[in-house]
PDB file of N, CA and C in Angstrom:
ATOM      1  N   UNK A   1      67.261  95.999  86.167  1.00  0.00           N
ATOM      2  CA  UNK A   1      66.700  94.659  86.250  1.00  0.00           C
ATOM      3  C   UNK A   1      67.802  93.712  86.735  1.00  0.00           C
ATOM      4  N   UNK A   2      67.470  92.905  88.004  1.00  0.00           N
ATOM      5  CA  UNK A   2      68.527  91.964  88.361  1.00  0.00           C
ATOM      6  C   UNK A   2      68.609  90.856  87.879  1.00  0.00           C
ATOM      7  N   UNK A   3      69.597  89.782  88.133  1.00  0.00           N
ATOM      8  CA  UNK A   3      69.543  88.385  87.332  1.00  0.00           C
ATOM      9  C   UNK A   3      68.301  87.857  87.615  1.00  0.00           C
ATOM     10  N   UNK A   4      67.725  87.841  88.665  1.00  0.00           N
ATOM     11  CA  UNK A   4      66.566  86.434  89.062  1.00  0.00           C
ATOM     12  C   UNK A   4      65.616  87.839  88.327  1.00  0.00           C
ATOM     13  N   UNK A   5      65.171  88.408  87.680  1.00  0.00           N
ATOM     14  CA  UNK A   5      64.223  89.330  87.431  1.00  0.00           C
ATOM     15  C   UNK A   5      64.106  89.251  85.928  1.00  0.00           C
ATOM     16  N   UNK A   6      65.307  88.997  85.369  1.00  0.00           N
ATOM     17  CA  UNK A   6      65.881  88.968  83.594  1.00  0.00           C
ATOM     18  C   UNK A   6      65.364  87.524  83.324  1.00  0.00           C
ATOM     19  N   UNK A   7      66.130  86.137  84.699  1.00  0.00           N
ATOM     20  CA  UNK A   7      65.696  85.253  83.899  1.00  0.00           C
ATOM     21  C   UNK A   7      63.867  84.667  84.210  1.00  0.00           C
ATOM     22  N   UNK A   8      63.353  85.715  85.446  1.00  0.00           N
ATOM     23  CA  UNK A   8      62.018  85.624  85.118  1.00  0.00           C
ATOM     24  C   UNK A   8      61.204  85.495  84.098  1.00  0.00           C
ATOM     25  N   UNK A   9      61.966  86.713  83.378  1.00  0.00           N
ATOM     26  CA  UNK A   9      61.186  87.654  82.312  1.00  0.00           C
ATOM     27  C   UNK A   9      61.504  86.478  80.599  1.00  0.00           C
ATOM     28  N   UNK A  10      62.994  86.339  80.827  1.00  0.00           N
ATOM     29  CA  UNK A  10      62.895  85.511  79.714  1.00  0.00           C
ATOM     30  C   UNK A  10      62.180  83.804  79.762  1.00  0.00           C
ATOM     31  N   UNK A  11      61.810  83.455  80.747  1.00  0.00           N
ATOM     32  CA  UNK A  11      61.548  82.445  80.756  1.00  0.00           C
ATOM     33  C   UNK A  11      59.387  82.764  80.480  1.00  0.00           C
ATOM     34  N   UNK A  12      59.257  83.847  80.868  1.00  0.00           N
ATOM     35  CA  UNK A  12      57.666  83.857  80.542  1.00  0.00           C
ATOM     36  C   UNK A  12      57.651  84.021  78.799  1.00  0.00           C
ATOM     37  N   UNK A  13      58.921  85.264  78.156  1.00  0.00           N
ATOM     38  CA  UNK A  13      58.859  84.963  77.070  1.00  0.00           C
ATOM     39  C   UNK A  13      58.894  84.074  76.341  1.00  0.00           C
ATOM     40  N   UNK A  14      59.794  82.746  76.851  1.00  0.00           N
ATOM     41  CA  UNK A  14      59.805  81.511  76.511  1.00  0.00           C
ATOM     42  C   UNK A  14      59.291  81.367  75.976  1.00  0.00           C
ATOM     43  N   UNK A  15      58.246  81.516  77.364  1.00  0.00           N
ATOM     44  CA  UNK A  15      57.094  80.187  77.031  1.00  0.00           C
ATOM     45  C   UNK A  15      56.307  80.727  76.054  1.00  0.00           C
ATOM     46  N   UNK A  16      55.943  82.226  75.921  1.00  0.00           N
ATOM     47  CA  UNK A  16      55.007  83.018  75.040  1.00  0.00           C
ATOM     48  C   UNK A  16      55.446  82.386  73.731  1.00  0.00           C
ATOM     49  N   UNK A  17      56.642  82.218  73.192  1.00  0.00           N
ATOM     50  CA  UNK A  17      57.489  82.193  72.116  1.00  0.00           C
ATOM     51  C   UNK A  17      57.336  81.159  71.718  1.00  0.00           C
ATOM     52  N   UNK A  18      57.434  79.849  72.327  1.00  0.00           N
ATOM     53  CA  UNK A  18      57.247  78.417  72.221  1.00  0.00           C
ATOM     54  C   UNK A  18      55.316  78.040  71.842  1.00  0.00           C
ATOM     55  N   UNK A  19      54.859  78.988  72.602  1.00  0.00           N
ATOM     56  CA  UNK A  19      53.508  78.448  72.369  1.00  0.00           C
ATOM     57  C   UNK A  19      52.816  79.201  70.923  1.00  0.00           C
ATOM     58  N   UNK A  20      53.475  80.044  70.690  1.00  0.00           N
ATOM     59  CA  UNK A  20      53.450  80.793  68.664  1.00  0.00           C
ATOM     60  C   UNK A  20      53.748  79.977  67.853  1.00  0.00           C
ATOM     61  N   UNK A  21      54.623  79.070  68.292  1.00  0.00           N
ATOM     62  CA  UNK A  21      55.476  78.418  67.443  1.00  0.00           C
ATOM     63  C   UNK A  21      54.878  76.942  67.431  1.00  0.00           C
ATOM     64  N   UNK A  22      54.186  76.783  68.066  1.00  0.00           N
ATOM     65  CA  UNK A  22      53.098  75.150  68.552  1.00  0.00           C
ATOM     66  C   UNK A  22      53.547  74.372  68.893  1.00  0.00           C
ATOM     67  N   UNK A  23      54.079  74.633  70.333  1.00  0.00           N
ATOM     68  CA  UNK A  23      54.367  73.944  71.275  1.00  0.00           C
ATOM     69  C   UNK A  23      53.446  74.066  71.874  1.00  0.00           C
ATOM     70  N   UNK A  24      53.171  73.159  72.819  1.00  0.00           N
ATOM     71  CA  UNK A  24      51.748  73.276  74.451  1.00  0.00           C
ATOM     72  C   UNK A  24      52.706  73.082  75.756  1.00  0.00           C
ATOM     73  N   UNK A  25      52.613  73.366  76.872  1.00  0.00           N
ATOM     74  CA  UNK A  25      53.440  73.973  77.727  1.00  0.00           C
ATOM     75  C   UNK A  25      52.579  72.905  78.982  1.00  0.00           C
ATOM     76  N   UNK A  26      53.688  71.852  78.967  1.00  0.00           N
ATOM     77  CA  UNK A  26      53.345  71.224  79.883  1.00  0.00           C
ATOM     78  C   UNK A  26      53.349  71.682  81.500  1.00  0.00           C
ATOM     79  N   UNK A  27      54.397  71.921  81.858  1.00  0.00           N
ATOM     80  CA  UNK A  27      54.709  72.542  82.905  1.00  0.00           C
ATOM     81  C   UNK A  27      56.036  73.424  82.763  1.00  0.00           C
ATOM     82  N   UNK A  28      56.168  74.468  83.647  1.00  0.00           N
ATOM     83  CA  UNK A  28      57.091  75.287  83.763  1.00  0.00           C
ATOM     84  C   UNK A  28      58.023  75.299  85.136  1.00  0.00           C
ATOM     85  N   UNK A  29      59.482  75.598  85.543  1.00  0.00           N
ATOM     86  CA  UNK A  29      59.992  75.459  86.602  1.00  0.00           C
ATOM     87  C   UNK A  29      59.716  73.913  87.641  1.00  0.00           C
ATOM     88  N   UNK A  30      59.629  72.670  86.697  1.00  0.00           N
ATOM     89  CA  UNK A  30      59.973  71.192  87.882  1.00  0.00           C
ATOM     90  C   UNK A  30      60.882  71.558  87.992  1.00  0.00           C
ATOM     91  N   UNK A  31      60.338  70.708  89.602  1.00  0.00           N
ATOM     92  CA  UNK A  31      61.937  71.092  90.111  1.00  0.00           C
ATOM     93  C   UNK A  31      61.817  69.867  91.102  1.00  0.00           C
ATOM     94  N   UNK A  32      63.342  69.479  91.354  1.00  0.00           N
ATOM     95  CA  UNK A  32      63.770  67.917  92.177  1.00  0.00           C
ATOM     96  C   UNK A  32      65.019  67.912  92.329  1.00  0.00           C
ATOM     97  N   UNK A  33      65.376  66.541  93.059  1.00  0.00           N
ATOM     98  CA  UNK A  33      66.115  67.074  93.992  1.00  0.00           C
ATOM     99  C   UNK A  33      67.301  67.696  92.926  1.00  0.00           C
ATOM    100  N   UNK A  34      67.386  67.108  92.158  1.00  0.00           N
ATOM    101  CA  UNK A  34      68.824  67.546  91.360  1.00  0.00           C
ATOM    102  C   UNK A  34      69.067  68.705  90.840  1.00  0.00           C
ATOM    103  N   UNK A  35      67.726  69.347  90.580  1.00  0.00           N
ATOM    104  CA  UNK A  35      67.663  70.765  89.921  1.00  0.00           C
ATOM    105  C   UNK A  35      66.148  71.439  89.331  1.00  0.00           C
ATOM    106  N   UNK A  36      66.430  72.013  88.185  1.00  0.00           N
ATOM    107  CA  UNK A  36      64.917  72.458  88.078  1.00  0.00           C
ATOM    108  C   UNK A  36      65.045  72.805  86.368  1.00  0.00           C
ATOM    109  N   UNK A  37      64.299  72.258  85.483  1.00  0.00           N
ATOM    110  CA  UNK A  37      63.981  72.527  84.034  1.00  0.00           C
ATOM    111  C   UNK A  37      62.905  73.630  84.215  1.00  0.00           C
ATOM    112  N   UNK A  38      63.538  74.614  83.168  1.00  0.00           N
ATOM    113  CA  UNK A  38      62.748  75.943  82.936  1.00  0.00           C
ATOM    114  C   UNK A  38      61.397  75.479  82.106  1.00  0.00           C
ATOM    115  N   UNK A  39      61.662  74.827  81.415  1.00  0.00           N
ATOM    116  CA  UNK A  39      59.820  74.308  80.422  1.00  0.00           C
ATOM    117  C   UNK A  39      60.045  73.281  79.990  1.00  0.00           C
ATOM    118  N   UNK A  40      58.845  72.469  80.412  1.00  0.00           N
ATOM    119  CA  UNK A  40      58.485  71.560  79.570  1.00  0.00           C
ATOM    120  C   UNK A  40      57.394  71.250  78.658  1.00  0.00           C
ATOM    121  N   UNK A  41      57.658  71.108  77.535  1.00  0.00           N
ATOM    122  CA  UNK A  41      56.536  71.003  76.224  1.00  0.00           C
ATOM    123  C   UNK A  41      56.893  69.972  75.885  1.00  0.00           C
ATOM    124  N   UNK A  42      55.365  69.843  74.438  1.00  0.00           N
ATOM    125  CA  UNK A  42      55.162  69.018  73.671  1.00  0.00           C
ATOM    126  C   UNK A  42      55.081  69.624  72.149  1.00  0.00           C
ATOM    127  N   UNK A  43      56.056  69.016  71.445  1.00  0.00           N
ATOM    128  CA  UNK A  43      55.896  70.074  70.276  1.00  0.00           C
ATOM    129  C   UNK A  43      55.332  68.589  69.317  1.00  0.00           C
ATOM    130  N   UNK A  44      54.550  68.136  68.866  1.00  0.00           N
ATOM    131  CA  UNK A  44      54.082  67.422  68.078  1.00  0.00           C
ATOM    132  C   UNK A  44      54.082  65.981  69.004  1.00  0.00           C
ATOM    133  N   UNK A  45      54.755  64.849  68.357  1.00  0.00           N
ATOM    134  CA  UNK A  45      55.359  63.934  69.201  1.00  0.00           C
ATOM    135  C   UNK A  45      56.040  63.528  70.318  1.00  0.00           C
ATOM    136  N   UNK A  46      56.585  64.826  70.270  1.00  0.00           N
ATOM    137  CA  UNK A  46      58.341  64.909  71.442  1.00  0.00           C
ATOM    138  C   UNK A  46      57.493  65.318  72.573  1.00  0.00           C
ATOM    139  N   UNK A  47      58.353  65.227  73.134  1.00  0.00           N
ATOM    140  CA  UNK A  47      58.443  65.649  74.999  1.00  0.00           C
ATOM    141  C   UNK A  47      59.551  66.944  74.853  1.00  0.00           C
ATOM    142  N   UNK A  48      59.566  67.613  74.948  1.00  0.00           N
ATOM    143  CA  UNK A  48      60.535  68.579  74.677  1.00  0.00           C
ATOM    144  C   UNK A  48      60.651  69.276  76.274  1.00  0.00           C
ATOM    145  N   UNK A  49      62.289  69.157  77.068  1.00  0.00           N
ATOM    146  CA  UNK A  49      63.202  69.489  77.824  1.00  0.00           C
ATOM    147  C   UNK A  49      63.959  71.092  77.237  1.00  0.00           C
ATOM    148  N   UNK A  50      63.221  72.498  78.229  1.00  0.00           N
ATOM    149  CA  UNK A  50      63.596  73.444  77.510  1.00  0.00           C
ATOM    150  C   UNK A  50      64.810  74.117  78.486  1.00  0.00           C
ATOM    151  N   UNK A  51      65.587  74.647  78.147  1.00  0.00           N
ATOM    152  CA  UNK A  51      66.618  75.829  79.136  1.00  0.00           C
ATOM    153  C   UNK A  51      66.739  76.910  78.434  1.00  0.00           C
ATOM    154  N   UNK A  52      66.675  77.749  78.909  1.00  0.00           N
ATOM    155  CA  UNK A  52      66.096  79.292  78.641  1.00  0.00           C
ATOM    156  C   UNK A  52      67.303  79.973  79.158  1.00  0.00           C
ATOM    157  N   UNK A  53      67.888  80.767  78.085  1.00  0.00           N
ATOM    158  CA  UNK A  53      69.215  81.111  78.188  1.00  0.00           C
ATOM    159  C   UNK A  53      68.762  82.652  78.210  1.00  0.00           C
ATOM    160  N   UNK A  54      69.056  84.045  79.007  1.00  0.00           N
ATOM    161  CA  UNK A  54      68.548  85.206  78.773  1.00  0.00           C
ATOM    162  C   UNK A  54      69.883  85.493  78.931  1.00  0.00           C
ATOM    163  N   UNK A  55      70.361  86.582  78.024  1.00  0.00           N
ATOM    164  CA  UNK A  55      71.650  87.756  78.401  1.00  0.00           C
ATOM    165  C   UNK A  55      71.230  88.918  77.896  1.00  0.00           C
ATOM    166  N   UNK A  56      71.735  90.144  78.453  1.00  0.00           N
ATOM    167  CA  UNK A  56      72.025  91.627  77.841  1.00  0.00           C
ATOM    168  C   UNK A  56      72.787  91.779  77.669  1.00  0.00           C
ATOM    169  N   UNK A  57      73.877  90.960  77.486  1.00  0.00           N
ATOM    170  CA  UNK A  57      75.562  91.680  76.551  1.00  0.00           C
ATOM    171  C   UNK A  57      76.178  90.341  76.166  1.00  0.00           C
ATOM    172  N   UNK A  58      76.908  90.490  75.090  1.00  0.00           N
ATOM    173  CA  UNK A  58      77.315  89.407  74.453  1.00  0.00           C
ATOM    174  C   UNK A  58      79.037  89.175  75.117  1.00  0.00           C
ATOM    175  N   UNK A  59      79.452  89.950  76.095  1.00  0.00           N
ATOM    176  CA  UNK A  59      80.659  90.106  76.928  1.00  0.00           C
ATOM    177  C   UNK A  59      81.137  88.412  77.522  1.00  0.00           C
ATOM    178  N   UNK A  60      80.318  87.958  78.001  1.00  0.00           N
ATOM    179  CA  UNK A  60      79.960  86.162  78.087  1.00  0.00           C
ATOM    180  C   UNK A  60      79.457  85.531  76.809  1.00  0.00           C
ATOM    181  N   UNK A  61      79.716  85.857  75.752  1.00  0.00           N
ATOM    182  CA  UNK A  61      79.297  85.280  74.790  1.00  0.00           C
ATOM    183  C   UNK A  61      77.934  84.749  74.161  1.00  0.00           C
ATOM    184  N   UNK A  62      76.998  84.283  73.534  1.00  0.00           N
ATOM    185  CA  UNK A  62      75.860  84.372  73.282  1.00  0.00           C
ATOM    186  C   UNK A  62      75.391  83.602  73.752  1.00  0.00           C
ATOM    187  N   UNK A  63      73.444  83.825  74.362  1.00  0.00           N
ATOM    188  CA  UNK A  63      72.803  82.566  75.247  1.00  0.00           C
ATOM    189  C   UNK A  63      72.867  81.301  74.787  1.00  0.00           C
ATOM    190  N   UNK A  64      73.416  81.104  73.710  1.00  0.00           N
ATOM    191  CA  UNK A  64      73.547  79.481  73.237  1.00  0.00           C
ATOM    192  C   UNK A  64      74.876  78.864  73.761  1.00  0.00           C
ATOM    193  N   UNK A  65      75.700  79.805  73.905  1.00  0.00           N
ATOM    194  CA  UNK A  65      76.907  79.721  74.361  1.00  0.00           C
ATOM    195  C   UNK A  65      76.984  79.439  75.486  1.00  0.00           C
ATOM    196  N   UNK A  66      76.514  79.830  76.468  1.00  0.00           N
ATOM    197  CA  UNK A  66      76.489  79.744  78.116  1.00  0.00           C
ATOM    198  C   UNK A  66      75.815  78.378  78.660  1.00  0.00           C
ATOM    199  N   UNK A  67      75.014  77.358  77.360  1.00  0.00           N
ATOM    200  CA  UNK A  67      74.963  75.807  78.230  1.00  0.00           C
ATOM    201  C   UNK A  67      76.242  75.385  77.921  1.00  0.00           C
ATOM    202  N   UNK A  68      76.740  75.059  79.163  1.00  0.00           N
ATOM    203  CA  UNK A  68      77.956  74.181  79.169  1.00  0.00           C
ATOM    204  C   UNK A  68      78.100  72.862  78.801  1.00  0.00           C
ATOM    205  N   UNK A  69      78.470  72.209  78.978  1.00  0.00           N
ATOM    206  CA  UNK A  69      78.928  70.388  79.042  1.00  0.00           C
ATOM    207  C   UNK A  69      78.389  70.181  80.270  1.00  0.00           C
ATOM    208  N   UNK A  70      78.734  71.026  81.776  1.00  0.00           N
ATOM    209  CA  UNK A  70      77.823  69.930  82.782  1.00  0.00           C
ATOM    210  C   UNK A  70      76.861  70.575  82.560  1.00  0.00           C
ATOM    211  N   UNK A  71      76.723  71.144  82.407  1.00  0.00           N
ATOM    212  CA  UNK A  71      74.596  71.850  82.287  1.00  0.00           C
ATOM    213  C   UNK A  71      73.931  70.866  81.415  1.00  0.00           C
ATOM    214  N   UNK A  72      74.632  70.657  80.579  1.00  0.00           N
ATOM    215  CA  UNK A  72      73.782  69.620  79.554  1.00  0.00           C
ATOM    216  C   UNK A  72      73.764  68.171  80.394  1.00  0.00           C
ATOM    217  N   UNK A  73      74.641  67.771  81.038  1.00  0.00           N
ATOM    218  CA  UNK A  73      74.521  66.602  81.907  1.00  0.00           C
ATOM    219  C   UNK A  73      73.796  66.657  82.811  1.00  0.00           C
ATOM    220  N   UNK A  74      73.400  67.875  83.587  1.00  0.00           N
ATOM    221  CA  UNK A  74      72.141  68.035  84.846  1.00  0.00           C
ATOM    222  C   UNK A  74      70.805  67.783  83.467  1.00  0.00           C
ATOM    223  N   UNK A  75      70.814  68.519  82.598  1.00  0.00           N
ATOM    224  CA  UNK A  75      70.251  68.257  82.271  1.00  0.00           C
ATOM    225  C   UNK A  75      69.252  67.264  82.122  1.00  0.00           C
ATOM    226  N   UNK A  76      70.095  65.945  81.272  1.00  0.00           N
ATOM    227  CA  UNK A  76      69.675  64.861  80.878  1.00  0.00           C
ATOM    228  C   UNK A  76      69.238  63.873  82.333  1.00  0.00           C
ATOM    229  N   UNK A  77      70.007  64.058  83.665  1.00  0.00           N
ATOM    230  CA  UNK A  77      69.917  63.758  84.702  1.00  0.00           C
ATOM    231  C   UNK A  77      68.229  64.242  85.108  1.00  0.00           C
ATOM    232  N   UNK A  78      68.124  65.180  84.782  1.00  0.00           N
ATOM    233  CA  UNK A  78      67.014  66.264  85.548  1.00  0.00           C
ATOM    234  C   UNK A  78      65.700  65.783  84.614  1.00  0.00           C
ATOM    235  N   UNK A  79      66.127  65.446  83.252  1.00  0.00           N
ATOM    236  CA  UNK A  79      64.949  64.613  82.172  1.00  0.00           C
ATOM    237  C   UNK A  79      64.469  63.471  82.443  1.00  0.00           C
ATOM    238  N   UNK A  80      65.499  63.064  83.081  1.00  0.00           N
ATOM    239  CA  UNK A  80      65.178  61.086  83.747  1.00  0.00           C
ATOM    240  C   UNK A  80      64.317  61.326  85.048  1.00  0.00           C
ATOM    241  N   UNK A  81      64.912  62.194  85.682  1.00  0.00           N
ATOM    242  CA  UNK A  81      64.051  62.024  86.773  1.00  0.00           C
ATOM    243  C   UNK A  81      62.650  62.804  86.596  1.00  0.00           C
ATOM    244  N   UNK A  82      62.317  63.301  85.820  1.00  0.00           N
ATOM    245  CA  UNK A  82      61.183  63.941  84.991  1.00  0.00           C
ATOM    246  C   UNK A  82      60.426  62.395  84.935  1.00  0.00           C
ATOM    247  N   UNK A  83      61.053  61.804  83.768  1.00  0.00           N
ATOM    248  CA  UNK A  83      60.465  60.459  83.034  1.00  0.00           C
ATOM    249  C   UNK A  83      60.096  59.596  84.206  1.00  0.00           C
ATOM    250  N   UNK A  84      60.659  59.288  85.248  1.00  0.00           N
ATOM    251  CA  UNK A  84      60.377  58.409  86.356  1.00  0.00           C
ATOM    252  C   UNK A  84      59.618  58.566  87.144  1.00  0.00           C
ATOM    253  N   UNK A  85      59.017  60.125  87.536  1.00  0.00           N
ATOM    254  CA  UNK A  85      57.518  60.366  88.244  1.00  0.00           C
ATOM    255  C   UNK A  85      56.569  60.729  87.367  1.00  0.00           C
ATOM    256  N   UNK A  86      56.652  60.944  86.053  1.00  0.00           N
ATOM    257  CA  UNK A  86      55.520  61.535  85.144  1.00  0.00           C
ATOM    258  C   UNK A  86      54.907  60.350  84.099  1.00  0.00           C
ATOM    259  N   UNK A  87      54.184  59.854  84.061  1.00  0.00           N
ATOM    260  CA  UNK A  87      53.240  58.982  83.227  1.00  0.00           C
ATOM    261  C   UNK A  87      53.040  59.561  82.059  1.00  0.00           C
ATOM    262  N   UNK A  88      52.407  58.646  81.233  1.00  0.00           N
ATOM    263  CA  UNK A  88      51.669  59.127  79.875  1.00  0.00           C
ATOM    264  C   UNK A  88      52.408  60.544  79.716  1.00  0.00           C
ATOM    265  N   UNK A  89      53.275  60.019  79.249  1.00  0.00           N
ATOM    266  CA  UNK A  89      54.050  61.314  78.221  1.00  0.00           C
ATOM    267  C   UNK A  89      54.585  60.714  77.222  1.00  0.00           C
ATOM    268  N   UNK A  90      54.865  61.631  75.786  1.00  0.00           N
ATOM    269  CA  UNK A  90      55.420  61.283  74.829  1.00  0.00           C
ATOM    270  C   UNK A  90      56.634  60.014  75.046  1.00  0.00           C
ATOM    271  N   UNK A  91      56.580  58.914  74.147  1.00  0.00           N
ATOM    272  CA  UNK A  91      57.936  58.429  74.610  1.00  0.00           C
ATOM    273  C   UNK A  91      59.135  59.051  73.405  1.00  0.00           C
ATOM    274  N   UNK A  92      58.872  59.643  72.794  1.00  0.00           N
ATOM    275  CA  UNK A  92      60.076  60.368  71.610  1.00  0.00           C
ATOM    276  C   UNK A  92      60.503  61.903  73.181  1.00  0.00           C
ATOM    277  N   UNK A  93      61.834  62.463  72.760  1.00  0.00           N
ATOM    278  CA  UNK A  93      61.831  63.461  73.543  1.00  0.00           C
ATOM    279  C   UNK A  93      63.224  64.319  73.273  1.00  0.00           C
ATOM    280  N   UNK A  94      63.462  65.357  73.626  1.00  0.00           N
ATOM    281  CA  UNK A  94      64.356  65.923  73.192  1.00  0.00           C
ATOM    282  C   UNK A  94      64.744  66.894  73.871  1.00  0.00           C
ATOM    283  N   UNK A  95      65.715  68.080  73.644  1.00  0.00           N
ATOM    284  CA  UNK A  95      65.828  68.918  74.332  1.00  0.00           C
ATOM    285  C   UNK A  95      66.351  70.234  73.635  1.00  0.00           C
ATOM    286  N   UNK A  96      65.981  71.686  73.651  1.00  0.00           N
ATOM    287  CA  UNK A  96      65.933  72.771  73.209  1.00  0.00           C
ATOM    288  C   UNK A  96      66.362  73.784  74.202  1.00  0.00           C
ATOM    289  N   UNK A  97      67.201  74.492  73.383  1.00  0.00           N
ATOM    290  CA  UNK A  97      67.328  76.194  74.219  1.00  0.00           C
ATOM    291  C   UNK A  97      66.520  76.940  73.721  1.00  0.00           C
ATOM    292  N   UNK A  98      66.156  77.908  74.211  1.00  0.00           N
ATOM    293  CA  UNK A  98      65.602  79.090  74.080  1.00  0.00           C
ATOM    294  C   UNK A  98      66.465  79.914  74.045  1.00  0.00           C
ATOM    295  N   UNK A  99      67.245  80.829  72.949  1.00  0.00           N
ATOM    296  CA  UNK A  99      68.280  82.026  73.551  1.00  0.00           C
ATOM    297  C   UNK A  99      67.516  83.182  73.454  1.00  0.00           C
ATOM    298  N   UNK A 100      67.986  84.115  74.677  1.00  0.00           N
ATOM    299  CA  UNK A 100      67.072  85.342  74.279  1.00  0.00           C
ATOM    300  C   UNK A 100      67.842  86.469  74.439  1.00  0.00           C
ATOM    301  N   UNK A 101      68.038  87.407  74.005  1.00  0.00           N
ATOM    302  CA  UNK A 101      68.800  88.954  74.356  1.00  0.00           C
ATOM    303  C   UNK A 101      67.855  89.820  74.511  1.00  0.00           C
ATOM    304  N   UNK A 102      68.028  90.081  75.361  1.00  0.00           N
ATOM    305  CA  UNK A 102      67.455  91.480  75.689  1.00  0.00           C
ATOM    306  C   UNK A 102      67.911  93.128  76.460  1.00  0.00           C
ATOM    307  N   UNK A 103      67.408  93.905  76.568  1.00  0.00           N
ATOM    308  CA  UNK A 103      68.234  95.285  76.655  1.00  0.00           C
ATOM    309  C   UNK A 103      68.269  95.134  78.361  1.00  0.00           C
ATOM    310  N   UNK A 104      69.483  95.931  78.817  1.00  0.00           N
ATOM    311  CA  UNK A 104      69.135  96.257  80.307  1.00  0.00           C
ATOM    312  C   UNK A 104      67.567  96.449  80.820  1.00  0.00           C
ATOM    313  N   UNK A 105      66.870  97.160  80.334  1.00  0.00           N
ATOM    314  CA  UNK A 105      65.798  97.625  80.731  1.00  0.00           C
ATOM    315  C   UNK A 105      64.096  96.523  80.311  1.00  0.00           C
ATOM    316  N   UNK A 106      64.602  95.080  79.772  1.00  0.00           N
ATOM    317  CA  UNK A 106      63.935  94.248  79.545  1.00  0.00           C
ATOM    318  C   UNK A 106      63.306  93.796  77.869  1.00  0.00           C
ATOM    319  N   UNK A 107      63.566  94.827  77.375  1.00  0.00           N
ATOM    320  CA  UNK A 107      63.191  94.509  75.948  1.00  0.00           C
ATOM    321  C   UNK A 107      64.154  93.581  75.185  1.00  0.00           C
ATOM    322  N   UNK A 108      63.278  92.921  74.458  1.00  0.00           N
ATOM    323  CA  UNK A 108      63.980  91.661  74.034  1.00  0.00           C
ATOM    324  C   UNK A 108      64.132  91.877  72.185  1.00  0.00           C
ATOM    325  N   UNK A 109      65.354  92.035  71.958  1.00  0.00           N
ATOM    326  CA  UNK A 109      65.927  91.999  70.857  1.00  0.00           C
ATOM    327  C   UNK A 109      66.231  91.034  70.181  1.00  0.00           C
ATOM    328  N   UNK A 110      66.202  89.265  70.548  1.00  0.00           N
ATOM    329  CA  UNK A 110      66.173  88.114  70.166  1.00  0.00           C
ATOM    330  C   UNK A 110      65.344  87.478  71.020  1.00  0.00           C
ATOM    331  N   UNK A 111      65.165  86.906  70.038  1.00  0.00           N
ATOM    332  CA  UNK A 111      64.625  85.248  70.385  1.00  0.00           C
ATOM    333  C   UNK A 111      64.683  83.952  69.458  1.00  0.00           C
ATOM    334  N   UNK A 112      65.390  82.553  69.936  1.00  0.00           N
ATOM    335  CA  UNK A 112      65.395  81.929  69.102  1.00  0.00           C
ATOM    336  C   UNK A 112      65.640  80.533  69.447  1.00  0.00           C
ATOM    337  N   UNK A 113      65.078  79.223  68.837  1.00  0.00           N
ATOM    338  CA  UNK A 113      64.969  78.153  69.748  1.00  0.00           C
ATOM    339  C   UNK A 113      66.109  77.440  68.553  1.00  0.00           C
ATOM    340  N   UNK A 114      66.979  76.494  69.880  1.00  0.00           N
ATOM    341  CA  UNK A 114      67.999  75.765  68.846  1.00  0.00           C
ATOM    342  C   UNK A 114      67.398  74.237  69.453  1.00  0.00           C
ATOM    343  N   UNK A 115      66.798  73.628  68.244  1.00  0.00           N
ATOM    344  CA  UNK A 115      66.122  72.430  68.208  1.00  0.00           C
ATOM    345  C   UNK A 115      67.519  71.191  68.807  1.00  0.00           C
ATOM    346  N   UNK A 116      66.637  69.751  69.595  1.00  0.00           N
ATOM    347  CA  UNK A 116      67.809  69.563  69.903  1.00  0.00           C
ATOM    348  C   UNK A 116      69.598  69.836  69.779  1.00  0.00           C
ATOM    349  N   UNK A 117      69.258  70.720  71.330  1.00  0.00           N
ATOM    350  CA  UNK A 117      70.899  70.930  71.567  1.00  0.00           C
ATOM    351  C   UNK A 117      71.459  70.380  72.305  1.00  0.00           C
ATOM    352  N   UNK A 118      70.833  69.378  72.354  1.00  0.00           N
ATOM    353  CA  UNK A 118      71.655  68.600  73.475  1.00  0.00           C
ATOM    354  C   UNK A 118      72.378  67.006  72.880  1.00  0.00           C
TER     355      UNK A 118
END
């Protein structure tokens, strides 16, 4: 399984994972000019900004580990410009990882959402 194939796969789990958990799945993959948010939900009130972290070896350290400092700044960049073409949305909002591990061969041995991490 290659990278763009792993973070396919974890990002459908995502969303599978997020919507168990009662979230509703606004949209998946916006994308503009600055970049592209893996999911966006609504988990009660919030607007929830998701990044979906997938690894198979902890050699780079764990998917919570791998948002950086500027990732979290595209981020918040990539949320505004969200907020500035999208109407009627929550005005509370936040932002969540998804970490996921899974085996070379796609099976997923974690999953787990770290409530605002940003």
């Amino acid at each position: 399984m290659n990278r763009k194939e792993l973070g396919a796969l974890g990002e459908k789990k995502a969303a599978e994972y997020l919507k168990k958990k009662g979230y509703r799945i606004r949209e998946t993959n916006f994308r503009c000019r600055e970049g592209e948010i893996d999911i966006i939900a609504q988990d009660k009130d919030y607007l929830v900004f998701v990044e979906v972290r997938t690894r198979t070896g902890s050699d780079f350290g764990t998917p919570e580990e791998s948002v950086t400092a500027a990732k979290k700044d595209k981020l918040v960049s990539l949320a505004l410009a969200y907020l500035q073409t999208h109407h009627n949305v929550p005005a509370l909002w936040r932002f969540d990882v998804v970490a996921i591990e899974a085996t070379t061969d796609g099976r997923i041995s974690r999953i787990d959402v770290v409530r605002d991490a940003i």
